[in-house]
PDB file of N, CA and C in Angstrom:
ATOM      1  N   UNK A   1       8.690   5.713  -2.782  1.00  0.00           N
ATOM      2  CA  UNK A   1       8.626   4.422  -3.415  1.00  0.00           C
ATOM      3  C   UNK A   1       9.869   4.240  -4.287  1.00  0.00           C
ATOM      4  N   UNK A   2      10.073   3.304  -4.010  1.00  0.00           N
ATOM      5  CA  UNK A   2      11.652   2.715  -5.045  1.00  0.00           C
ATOM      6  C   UNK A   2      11.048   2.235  -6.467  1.00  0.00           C
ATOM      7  N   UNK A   3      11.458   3.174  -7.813  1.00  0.00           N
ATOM      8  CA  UNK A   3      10.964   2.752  -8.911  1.00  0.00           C
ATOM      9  C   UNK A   3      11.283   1.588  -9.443  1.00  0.00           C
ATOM     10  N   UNK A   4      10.823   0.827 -10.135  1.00  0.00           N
ATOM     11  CA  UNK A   4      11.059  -0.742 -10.912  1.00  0.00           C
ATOM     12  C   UNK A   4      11.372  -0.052 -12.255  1.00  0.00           C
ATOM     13  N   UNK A   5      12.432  -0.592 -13.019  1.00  0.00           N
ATOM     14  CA  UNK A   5      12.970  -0.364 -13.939  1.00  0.00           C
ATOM     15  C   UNK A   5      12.745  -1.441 -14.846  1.00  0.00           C
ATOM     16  N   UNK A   6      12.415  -2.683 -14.682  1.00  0.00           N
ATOM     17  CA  UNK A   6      11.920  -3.875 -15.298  1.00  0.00           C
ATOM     18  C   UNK A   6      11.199  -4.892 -14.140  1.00  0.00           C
ATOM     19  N   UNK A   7      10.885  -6.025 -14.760  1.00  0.00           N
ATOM     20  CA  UNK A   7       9.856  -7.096 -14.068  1.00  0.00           C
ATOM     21  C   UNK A   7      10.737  -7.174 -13.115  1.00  0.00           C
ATOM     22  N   UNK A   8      10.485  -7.407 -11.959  1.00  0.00           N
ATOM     23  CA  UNK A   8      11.375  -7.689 -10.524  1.00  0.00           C
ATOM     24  C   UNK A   8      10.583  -8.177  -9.531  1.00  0.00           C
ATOM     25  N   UNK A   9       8.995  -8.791 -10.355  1.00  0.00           N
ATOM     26  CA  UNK A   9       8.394  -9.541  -9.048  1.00  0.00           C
ATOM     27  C   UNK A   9       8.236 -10.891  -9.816  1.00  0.00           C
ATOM     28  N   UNK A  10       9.680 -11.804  -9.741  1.00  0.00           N
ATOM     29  CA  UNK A  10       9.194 -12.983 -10.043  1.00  0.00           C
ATOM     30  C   UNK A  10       8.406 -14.232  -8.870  1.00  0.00           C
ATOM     31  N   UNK A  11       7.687 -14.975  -9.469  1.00  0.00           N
ATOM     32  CA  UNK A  11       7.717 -15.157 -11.107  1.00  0.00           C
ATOM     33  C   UNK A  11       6.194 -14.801 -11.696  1.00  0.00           C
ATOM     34  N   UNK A  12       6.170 -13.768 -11.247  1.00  0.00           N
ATOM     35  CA  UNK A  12       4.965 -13.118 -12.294  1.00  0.00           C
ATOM     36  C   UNK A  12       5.209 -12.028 -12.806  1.00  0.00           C
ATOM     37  N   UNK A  13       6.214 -11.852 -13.603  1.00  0.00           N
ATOM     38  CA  UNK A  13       6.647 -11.151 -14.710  1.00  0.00           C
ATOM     39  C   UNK A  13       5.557  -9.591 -14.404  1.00  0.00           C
ATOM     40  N   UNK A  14       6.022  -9.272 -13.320  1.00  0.00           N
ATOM     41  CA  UNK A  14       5.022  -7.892 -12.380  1.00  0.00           C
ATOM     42  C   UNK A  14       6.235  -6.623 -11.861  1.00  0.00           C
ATOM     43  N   UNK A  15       5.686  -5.993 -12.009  1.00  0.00           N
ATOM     44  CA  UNK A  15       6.749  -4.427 -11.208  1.00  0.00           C
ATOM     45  C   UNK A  15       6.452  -4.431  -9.601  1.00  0.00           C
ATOM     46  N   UNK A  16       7.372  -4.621  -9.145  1.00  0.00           N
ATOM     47  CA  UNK A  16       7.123  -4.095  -7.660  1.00  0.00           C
ATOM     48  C   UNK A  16       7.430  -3.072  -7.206  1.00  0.00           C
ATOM     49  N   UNK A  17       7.136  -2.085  -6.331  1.00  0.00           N
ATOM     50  CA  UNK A  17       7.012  -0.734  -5.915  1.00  0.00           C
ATOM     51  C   UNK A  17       7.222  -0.694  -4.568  1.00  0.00           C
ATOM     52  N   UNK A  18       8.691  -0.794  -3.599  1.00  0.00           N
ATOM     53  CA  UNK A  18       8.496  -1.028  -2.400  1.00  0.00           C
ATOM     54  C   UNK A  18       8.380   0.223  -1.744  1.00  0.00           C
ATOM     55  N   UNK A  19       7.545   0.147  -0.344  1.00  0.00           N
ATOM     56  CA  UNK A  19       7.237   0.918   0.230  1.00  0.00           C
ATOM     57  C   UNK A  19       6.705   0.381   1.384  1.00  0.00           C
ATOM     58  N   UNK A  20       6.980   1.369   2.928  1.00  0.00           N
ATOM     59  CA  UNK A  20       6.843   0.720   4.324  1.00  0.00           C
ATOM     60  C   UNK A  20       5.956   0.979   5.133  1.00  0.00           C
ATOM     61  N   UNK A  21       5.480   0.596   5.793  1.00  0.00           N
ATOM     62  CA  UNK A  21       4.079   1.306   6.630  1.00  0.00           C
ATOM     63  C   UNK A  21       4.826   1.292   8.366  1.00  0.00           C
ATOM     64  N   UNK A  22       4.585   2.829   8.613  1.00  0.00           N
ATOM     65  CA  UNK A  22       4.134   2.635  10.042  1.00  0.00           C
ATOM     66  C   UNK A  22       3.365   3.281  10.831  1.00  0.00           C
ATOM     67  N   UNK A  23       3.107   2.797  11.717  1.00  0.00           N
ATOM     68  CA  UNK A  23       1.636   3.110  12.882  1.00  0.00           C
ATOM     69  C   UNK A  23       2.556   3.638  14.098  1.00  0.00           C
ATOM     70  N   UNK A  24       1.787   4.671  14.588  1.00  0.00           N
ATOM     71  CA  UNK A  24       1.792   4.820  15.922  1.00  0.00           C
ATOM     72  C   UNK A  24       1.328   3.355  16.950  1.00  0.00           C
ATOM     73  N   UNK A  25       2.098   3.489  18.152  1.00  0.00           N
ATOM     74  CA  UNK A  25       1.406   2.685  18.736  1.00  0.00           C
ATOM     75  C   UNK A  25       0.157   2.214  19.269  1.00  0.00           C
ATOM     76  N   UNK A  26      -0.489   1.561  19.298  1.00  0.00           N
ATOM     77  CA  UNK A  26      -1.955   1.017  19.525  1.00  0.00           C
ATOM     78  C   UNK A  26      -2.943   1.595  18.189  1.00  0.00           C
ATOM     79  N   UNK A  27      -2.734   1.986  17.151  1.00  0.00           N
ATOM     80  CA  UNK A  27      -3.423   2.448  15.976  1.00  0.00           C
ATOM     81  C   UNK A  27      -3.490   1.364  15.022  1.00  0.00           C
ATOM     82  N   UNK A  28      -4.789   1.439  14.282  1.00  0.00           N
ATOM     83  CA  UNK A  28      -4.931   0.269  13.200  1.00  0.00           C
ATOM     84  C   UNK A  28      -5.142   1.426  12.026  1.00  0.00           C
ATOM     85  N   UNK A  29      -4.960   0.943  10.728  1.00  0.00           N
ATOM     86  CA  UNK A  29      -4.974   1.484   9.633  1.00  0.00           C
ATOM     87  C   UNK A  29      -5.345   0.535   8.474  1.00  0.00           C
ATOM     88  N   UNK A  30      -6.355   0.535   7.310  1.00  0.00           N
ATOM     89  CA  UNK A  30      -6.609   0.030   6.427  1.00  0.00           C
ATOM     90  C   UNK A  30      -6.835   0.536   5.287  1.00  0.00           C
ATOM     91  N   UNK A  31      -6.128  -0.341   4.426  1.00  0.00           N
ATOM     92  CA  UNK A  31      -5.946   0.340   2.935  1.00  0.00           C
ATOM     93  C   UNK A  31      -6.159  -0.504   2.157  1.00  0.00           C
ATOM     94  N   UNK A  32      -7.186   0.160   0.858  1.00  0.00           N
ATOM     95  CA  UNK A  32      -7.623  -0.511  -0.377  1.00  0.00           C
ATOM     96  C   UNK A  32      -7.238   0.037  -1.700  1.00  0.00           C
ATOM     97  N   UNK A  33      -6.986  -1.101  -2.774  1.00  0.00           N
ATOM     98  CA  UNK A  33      -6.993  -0.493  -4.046  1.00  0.00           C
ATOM     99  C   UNK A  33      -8.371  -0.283  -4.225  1.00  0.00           C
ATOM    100  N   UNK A  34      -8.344   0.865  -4.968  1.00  0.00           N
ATOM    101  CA  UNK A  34     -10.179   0.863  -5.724  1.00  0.00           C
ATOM    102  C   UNK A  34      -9.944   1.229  -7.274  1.00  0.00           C
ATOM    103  N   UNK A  35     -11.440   1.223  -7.666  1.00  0.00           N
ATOM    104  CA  UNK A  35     -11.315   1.775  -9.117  1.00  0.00           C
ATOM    105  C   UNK A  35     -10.510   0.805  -9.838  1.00  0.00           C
ATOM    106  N   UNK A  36     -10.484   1.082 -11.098  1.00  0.00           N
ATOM    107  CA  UNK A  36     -10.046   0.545 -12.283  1.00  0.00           C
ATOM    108  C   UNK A  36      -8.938  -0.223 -12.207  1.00  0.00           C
ATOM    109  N   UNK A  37      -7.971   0.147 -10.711  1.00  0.00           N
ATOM    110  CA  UNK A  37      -6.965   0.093 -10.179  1.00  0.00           C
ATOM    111  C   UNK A  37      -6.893  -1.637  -9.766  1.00  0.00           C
ATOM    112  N   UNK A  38      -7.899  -2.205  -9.724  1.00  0.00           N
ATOM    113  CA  UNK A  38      -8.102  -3.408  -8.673  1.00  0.00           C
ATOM    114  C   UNK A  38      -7.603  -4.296  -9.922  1.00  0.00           C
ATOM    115  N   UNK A  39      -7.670  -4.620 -11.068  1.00  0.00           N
ATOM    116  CA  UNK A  39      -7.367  -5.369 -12.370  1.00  0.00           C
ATOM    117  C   UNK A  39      -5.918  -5.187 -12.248  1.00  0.00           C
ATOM    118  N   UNK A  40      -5.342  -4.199 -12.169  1.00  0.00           N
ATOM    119  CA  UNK A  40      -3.623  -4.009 -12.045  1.00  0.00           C
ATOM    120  C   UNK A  40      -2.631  -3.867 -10.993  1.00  0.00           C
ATOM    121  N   UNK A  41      -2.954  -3.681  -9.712  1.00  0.00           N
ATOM    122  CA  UNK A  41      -2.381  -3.224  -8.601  1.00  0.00           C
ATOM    123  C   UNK A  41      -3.087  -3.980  -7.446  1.00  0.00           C
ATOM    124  N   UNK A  42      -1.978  -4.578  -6.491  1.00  0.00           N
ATOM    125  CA  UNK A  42      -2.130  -5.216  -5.245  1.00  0.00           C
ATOM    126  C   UNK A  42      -1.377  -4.687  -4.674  1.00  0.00           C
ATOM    127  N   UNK A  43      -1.659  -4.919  -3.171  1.00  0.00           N
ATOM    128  CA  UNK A  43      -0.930  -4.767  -1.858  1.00  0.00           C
ATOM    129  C   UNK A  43       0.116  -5.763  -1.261  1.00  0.00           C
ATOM    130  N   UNK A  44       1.371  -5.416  -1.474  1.00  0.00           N
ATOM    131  CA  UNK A  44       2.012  -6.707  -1.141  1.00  0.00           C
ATOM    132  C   UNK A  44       2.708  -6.342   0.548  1.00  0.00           C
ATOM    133  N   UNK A  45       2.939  -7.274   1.266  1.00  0.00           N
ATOM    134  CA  UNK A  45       3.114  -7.287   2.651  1.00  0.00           C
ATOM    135  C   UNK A  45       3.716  -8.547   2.667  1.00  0.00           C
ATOM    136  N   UNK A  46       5.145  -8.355   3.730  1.00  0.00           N
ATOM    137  CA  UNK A  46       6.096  -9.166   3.773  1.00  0.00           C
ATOM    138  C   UNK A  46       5.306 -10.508   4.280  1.00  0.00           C
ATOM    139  N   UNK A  47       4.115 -10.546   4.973  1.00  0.00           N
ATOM    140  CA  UNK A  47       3.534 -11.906   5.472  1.00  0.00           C
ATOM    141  C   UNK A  47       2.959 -12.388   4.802  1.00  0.00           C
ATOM    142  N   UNK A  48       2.142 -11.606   3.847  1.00  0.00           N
ATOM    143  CA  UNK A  48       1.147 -12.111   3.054  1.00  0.00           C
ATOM    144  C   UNK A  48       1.254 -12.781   1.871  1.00  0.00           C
ATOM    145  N   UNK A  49       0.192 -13.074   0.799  1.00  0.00           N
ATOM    146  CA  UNK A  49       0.171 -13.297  -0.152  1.00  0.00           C
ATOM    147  C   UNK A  49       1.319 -12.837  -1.135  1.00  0.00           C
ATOM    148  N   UNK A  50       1.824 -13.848  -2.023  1.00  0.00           N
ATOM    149  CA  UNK A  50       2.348 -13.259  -3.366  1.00  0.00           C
ATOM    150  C   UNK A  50       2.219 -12.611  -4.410  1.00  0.00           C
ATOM    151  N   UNK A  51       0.815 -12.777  -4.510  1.00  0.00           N
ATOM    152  CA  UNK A  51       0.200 -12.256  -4.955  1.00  0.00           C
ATOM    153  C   UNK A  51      -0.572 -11.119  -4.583  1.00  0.00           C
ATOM    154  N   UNK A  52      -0.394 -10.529  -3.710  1.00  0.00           N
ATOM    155  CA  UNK A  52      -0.414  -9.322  -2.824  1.00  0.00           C
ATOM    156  C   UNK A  52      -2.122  -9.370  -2.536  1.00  0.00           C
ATOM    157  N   UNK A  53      -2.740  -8.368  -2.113  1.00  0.00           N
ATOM    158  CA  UNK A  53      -4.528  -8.540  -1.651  1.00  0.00           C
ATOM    159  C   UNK A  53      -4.865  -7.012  -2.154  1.00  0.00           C
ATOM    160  N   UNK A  54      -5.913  -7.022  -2.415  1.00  0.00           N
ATOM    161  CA  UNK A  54      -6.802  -6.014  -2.540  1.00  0.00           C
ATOM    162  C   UNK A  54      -6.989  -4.515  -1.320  1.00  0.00           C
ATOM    163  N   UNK A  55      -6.806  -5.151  -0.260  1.00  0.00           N
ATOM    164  CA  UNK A  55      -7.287  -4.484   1.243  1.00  0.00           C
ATOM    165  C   UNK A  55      -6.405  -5.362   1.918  1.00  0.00           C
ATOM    166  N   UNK A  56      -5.603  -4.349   3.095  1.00  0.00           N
ATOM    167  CA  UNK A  56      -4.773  -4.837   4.386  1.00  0.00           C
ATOM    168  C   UNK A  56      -5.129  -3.894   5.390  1.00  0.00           C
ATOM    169  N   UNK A  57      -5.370  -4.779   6.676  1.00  0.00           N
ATOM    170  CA  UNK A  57      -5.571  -3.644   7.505  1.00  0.00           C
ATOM    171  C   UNK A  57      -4.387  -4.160   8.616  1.00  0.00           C
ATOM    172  N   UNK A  58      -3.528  -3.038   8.911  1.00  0.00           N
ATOM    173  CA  UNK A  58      -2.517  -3.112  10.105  1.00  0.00           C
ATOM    174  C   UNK A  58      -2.787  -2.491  11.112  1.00  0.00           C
ATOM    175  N   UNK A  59      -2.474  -3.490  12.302  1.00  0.00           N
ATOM    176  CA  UNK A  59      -2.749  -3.192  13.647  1.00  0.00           C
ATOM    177  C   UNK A  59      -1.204  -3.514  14.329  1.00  0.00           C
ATOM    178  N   UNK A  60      -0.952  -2.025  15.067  1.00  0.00           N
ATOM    179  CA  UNK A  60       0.367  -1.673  15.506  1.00  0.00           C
ATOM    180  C   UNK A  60       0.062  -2.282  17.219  1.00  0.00           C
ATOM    181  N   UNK A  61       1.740  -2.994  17.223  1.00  0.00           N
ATOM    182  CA  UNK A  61       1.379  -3.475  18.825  1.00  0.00           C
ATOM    183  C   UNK A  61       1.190  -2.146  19.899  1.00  0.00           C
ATOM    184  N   UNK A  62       0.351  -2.738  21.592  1.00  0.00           N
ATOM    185  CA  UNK A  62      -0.144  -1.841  21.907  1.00  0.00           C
ATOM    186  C   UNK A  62       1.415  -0.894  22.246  1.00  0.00           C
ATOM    187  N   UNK A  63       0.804  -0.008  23.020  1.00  0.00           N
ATOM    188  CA  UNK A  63       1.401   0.972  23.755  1.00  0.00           C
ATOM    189  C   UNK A  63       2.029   0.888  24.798  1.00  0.00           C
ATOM    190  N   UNK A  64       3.950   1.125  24.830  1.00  0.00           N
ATOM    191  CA  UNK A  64       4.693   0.469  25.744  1.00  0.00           C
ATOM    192  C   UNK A  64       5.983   1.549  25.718  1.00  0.00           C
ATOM    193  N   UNK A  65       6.386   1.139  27.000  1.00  0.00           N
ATOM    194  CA  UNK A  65       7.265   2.440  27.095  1.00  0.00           C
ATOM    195  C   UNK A  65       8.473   2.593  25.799  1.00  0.00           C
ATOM    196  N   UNK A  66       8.885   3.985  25.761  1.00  0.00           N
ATOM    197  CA  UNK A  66       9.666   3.983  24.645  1.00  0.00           C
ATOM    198  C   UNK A  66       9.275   3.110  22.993  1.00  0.00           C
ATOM    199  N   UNK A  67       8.323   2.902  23.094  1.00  0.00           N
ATOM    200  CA  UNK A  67       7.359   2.269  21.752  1.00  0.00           C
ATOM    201  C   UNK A  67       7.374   3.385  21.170  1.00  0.00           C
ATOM    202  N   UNK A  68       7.830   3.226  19.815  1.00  0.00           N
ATOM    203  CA  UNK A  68       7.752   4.345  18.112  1.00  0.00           C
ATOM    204  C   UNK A  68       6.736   3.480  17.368  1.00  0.00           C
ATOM    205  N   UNK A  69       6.081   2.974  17.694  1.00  0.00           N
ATOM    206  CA  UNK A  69       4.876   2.145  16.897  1.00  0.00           C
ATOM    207  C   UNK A  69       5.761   0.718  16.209  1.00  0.00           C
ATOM    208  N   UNK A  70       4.999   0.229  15.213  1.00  0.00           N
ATOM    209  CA  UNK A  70       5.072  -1.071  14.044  1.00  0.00           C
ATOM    210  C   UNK A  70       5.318  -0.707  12.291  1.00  0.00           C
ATOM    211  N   UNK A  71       6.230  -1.417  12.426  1.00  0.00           N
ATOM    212  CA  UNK A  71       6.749  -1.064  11.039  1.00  0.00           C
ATOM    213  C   UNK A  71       6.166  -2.303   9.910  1.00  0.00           C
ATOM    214  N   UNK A  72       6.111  -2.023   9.139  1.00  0.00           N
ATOM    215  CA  UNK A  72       5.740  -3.348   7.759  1.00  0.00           C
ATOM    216  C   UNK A  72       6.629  -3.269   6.718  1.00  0.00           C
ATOM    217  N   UNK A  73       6.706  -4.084   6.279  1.00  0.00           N
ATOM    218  CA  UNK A  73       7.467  -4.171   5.156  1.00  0.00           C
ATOM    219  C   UNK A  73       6.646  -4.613   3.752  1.00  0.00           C
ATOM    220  N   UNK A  74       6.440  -4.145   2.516  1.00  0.00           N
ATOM    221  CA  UNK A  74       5.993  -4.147   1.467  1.00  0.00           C
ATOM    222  C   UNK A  74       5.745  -3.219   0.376  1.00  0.00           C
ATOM    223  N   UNK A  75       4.915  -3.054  -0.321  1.00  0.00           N
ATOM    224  CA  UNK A  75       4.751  -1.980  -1.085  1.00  0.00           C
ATOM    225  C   UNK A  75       3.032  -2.102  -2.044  1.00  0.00           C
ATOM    226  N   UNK A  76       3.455  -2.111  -3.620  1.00  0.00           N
ATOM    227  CA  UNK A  76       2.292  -2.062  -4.579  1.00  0.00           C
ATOM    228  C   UNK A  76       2.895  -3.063  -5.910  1.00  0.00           C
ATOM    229  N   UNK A  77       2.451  -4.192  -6.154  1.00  0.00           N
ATOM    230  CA  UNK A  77       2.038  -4.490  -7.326  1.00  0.00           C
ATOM    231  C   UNK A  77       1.955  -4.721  -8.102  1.00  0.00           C
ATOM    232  N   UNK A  78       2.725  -4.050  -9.203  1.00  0.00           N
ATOM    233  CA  UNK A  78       1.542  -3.866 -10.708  1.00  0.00           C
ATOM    234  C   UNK A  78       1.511  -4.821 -11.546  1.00  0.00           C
ATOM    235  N   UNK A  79       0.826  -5.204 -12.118  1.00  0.00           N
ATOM    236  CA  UNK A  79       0.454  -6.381 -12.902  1.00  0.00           C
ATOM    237  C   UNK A  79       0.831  -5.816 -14.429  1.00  0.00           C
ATOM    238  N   UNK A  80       1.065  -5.876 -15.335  1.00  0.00           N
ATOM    239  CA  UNK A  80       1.431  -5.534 -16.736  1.00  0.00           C
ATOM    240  C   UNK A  80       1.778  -4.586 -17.024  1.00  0.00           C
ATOM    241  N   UNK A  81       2.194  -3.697 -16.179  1.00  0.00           N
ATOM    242  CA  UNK A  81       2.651  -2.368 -16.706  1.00  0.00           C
ATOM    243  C   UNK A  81       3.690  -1.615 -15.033  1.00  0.00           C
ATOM    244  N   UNK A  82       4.730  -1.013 -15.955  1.00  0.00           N
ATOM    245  CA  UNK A  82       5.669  -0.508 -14.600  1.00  0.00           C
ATOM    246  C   UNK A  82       5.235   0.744 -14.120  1.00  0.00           C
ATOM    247  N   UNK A  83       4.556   1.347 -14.581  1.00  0.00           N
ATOM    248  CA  UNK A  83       3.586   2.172 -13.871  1.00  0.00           C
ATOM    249  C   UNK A  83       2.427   2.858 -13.784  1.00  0.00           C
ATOM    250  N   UNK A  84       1.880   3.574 -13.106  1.00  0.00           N
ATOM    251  CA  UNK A  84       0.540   3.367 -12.803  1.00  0.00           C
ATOM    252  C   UNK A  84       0.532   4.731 -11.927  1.00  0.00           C
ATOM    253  N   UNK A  85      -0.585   5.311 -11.872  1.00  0.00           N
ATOM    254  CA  UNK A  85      -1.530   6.444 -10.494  1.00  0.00           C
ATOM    255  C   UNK A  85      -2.386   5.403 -10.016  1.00  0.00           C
ATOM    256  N   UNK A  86      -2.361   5.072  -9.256  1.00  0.00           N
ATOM    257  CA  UNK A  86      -3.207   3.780  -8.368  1.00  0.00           C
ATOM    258  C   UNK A  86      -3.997   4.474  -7.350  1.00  0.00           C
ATOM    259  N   UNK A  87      -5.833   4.923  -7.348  1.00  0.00           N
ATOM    260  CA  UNK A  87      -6.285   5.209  -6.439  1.00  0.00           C
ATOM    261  C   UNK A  87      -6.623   4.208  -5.017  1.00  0.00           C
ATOM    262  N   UNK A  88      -6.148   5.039  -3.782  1.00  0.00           N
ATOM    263  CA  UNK A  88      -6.671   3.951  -2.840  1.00  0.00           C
ATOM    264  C   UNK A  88      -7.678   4.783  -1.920  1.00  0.00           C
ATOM    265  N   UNK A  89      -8.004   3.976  -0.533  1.00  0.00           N
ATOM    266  CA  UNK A  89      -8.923   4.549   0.224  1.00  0.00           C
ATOM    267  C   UNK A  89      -7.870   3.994   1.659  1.00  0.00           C
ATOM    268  N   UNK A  90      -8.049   4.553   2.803  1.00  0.00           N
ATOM    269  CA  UNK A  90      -7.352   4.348   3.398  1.00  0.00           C
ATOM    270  C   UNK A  90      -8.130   4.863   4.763  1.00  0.00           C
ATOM    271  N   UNK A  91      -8.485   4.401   6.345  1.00  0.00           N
ATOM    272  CA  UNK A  91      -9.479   4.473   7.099  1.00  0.00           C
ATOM    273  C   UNK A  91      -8.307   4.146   8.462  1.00  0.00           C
ATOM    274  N   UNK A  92      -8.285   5.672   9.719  1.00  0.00           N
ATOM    275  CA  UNK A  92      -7.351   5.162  10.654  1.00  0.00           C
ATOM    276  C   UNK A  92      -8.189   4.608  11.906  1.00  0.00           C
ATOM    277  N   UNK A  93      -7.669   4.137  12.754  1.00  0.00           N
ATOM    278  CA  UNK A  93      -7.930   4.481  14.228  1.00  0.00           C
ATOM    279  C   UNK A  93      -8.438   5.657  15.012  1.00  0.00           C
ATOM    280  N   UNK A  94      -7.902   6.572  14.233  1.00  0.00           N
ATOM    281  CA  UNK A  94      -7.919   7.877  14.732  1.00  0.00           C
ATOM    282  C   UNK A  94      -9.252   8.743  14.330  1.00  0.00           C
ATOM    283  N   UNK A  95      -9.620   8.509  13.007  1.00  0.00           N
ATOM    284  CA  UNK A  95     -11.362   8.601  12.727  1.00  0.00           C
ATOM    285  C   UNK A  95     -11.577   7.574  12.265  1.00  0.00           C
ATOM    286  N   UNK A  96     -12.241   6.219  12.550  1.00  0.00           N
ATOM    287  CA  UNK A  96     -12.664   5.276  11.677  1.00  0.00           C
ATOM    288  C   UNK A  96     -13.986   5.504  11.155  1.00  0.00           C
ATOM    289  N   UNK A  97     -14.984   6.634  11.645  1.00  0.00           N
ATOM    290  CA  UNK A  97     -15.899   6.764  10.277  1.00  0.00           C
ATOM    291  C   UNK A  97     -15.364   7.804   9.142  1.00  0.00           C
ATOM    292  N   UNK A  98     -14.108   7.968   9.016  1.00  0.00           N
ATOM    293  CA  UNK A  98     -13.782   8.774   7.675  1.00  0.00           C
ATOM    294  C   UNK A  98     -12.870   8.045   6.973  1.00  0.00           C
ATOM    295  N   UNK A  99     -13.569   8.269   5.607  1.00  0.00           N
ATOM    296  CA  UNK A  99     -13.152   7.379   4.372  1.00  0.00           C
ATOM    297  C   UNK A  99     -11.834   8.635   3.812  1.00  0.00           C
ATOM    298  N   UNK A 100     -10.737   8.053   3.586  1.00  0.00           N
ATOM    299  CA  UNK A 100      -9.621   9.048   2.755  1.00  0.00           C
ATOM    300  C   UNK A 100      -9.393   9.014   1.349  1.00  0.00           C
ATOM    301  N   UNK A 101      -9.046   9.581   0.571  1.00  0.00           N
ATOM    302  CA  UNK A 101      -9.373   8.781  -0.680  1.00  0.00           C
ATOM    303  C   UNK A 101      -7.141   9.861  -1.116  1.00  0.00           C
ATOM    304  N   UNK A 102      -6.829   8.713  -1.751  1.00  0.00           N
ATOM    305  CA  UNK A 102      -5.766   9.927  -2.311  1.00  0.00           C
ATOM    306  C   UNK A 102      -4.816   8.383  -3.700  1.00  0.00           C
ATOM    307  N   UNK A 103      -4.372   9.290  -3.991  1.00  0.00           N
ATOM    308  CA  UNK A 103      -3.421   8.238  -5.216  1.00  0.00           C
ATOM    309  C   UNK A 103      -2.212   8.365  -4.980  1.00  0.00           C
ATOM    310  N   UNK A 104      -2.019   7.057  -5.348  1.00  0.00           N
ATOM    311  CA  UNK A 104       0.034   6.676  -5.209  1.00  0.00           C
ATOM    312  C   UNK A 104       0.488   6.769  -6.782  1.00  0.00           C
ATOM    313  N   UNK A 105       1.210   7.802  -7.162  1.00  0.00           N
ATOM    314  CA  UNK A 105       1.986   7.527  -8.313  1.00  0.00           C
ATOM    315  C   UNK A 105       3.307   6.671  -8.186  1.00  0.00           C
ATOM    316  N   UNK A 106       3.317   5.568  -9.117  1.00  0.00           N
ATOM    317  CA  UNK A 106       4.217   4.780  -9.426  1.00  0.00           C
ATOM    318  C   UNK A 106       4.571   4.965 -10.552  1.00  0.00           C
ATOM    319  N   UNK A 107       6.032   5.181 -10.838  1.00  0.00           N
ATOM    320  CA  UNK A 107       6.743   5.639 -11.756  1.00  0.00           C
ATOM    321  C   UNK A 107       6.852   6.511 -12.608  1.00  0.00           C
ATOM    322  N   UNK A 108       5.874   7.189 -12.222  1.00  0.00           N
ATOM    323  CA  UNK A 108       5.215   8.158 -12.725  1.00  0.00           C
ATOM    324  C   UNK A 108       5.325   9.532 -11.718  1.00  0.00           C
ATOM    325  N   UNK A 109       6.019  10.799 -12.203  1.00  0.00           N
ATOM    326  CA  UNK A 109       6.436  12.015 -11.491  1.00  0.00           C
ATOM    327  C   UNK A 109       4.866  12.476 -10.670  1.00  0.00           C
ATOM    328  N   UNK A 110       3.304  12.468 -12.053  1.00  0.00           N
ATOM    329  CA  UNK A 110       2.651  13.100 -10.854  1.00  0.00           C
ATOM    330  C   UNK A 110       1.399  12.444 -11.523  1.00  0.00           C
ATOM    331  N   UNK A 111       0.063  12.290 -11.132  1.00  0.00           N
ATOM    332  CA  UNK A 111      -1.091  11.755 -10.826  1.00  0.00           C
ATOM    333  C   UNK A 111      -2.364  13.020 -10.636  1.00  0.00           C
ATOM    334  N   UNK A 112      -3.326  13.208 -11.025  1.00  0.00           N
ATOM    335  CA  UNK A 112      -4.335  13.735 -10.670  1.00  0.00           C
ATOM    336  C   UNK A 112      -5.023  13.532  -9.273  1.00  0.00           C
ATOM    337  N   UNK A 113      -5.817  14.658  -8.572  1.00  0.00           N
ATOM    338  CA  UNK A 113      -6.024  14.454  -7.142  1.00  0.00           C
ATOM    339  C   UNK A 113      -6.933  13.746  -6.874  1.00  0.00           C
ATOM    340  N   UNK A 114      -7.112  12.778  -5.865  1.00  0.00           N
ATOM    341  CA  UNK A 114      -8.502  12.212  -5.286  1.00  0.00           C
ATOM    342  C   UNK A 114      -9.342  13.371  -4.685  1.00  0.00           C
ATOM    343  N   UNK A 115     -10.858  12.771  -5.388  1.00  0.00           N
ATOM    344  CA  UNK A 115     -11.589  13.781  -4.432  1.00  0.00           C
ATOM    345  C   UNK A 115     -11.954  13.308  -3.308  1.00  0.00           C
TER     346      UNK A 115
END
């Protein structure tokens, strides 16, 4: 993640945290803020909202020759403060009945573990 050094998500005087997603081909992936986290931290995605969303789920185009999967462009967030341990949950294609749980430190060197 590229650290924010001051407000740089105008115009809501917010830290942004960029960072890229990609999928294998034909794989979907979905990710949520949770916890305490949801008051300060969104998901921002080059299509979406400005205000970034709570939960995104990406679906990589299918499977084609020489295909390296789908890339995104976006990151995290933060609403009043430049940084944050932001817990998320995160659910692939690959097991969709298993829930992942882990934290993104933003600006911050290190974060306590998800259980």
């Amino acid at each position: 993640m590229t650290p924010a050094t001051g407000p740089n998500w105008p115009p809501y005087n917010a830290y942004f945290h960029k960072a890229g997603a990609q999928l294998a081909p034909g794989a979907t992936a979905t990710l949520s803020i949770t916890g305490a986290a949801a008051a300060y931290a969104s998901i921002a995605t080059e299509t979406g909202s400005p205000g970034g969303a709570m939960t995104v789920t990406y679906i990589s185009c299918p499977k084609q020759a020489n295909a390296t999967g789908s890339w995104w462009v976006g990151g995290i967030i933060l609403w009043g403060r430049p940084s944050a341990c932001v817990p998320v949950t995160y659910t692939t294609s690959a097991a969709p009945n298993r829930t992942h749980h882990a934290i993104i430190a933003l600006g911050v060197s290190t974060c306590a573990e998800a259980h």
